[in-house]
C-alpha atoms as a PDB file:
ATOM      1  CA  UNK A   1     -22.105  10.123  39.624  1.00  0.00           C
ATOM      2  CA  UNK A   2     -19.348   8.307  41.091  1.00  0.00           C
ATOM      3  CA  UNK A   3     -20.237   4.968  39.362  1.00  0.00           C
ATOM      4  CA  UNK A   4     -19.732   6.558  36.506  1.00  0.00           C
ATOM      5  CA  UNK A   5     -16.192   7.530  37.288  1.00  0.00           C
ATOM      6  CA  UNK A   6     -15.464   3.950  38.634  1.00  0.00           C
ATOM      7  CA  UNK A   7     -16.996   3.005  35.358  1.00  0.00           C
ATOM      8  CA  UNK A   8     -14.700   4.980  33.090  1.00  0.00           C
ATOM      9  CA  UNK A   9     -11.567   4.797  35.080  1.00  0.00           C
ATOM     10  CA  UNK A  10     -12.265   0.331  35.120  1.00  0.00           C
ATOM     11  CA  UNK A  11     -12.236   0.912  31.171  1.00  0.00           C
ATOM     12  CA  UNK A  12      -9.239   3.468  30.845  1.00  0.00           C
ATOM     13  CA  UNK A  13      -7.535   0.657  33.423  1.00  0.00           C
ATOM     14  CA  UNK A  14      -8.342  -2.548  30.847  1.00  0.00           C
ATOM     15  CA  UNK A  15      -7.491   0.322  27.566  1.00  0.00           C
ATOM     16  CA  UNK A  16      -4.121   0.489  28.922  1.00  0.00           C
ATOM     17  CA  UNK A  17      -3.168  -2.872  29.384  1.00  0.00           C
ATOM     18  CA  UNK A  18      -1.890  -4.762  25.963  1.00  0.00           C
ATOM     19  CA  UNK A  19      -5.097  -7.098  26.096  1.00  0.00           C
ATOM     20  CA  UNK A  20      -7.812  -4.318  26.682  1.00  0.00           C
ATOM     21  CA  UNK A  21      -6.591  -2.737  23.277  1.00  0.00           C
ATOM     22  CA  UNK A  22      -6.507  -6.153  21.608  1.00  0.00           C
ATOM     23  CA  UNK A  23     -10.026  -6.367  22.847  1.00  0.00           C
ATOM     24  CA  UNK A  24     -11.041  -2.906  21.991  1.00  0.00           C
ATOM     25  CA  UNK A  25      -9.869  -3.556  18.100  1.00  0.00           C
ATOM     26  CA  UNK A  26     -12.619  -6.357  18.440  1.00  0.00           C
ATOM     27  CA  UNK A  27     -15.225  -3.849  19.472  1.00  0.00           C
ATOM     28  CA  UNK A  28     -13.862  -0.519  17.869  1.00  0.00           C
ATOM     29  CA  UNK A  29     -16.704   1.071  16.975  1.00  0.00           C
ATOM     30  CA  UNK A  30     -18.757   0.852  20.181  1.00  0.00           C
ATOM     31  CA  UNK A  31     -15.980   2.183  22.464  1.00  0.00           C
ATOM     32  CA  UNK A  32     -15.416   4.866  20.200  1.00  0.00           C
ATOM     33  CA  UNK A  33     -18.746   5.808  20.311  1.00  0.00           C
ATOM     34  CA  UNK A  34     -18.742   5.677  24.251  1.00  0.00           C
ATOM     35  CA  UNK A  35     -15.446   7.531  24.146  1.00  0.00           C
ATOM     36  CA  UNK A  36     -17.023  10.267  22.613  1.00  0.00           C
ATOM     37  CA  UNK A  37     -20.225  10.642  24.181  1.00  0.00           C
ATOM     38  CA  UNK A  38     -18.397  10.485  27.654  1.00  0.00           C
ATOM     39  CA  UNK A  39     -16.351  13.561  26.138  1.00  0.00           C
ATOM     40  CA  UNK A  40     -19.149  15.775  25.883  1.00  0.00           C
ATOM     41  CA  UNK A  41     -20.430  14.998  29.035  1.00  0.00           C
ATOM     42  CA  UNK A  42     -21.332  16.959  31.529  1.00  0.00           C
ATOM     43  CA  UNK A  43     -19.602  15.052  34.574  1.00  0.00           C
ATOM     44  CA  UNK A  44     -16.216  16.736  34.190  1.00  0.00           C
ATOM     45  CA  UNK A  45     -14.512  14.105  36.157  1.00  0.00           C
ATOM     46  CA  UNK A  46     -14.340  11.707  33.783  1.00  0.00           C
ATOM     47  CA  UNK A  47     -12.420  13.736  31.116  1.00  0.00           C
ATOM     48  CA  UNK A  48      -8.759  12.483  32.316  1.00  0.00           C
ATOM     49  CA  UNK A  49     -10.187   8.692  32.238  1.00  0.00           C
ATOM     50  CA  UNK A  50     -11.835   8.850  28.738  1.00  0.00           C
ATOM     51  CA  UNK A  51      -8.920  11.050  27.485  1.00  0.00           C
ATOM     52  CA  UNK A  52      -6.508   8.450  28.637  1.00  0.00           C
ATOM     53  CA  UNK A  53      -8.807   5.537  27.387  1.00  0.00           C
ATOM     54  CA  UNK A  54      -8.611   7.673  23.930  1.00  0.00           C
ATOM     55  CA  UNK A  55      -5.205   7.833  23.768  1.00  0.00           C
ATOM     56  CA  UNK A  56      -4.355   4.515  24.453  1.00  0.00           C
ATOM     57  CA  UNK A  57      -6.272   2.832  22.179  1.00  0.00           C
ATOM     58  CA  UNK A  58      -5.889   4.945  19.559  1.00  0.00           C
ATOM     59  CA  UNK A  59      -2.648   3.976  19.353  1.00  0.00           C
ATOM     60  CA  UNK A  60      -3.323   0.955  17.573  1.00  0.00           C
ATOM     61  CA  UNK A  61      -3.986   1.629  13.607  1.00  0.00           C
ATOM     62  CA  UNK A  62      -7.064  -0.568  12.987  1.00  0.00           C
ATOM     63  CA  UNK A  63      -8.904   1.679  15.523  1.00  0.00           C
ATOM     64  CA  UNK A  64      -8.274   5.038  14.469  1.00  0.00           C
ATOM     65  CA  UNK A  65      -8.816   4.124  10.732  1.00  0.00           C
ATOM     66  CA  UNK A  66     -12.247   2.823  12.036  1.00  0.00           C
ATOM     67  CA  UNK A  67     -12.349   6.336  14.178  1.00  0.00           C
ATOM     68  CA  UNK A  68     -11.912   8.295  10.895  1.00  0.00           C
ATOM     69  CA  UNK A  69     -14.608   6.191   9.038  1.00  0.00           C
ATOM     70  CA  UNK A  70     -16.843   6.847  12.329  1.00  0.00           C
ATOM     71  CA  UNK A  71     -15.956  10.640  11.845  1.00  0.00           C
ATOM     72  CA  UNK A  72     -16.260  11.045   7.662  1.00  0.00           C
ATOM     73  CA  UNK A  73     -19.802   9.132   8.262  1.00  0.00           C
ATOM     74  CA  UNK A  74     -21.447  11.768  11.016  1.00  0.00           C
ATOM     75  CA  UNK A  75     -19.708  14.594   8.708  1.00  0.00           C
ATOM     76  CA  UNK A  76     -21.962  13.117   5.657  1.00  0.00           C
ATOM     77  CA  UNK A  77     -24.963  12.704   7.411  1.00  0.00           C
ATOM     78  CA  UNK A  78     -24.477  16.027   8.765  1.00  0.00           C
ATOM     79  CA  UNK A  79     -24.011  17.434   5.137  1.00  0.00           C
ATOM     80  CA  UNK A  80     -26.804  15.226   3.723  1.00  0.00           C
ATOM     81  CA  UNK A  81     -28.990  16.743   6.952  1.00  0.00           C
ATOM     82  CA  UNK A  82     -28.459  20.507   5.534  1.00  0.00           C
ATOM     83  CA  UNK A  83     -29.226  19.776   2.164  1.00  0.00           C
ATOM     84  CA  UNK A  84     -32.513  18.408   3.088  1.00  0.00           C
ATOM     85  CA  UNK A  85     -33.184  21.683   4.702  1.00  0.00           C
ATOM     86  CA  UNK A  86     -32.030  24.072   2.602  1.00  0.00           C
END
């Protein structure tokens, strides 16, 4: 599991610099959705790196308006989901 560390901690590394989050506006949605997946994984060693990496580029507006679309969108097809089933 170590690569996976080196992995995270490499992209919380380029997420701090000025041009990582330039880049990450570029590519919002995709590191937001590997953000998140690393969060609720079960390697607890990463949490610090993709916490940082979270932080960081959620600094920047464009990416946590595209975070809260990303969030509203799972909520509705979790709603939609129940209704089916209900």
């Amino acid at each position: 599991m170590k690569f996976l560390e080196y992995g995270v901690a490499l992209l919380m590394n380029l997420c701090l610099r000025t041009n990582g989050r330039k880049k990450c506006v570029e590519i919002a949605e995709q590191v937001i959705t590997v953000l998140s997946s690393l969060l609720i994984h079960p390697n607890h060693e990463t949490r610090p790196y993709v916490n940082s990496s979270l932080y960081s580029i959620l600094t920047l507006q464009s990416v946590r308006d595209k975070a809260l679309q990303l969030v509203s969108n799972s909520f509705k097809l979790c709603i939609d989901f129940m209704y089916m089933f209900s």
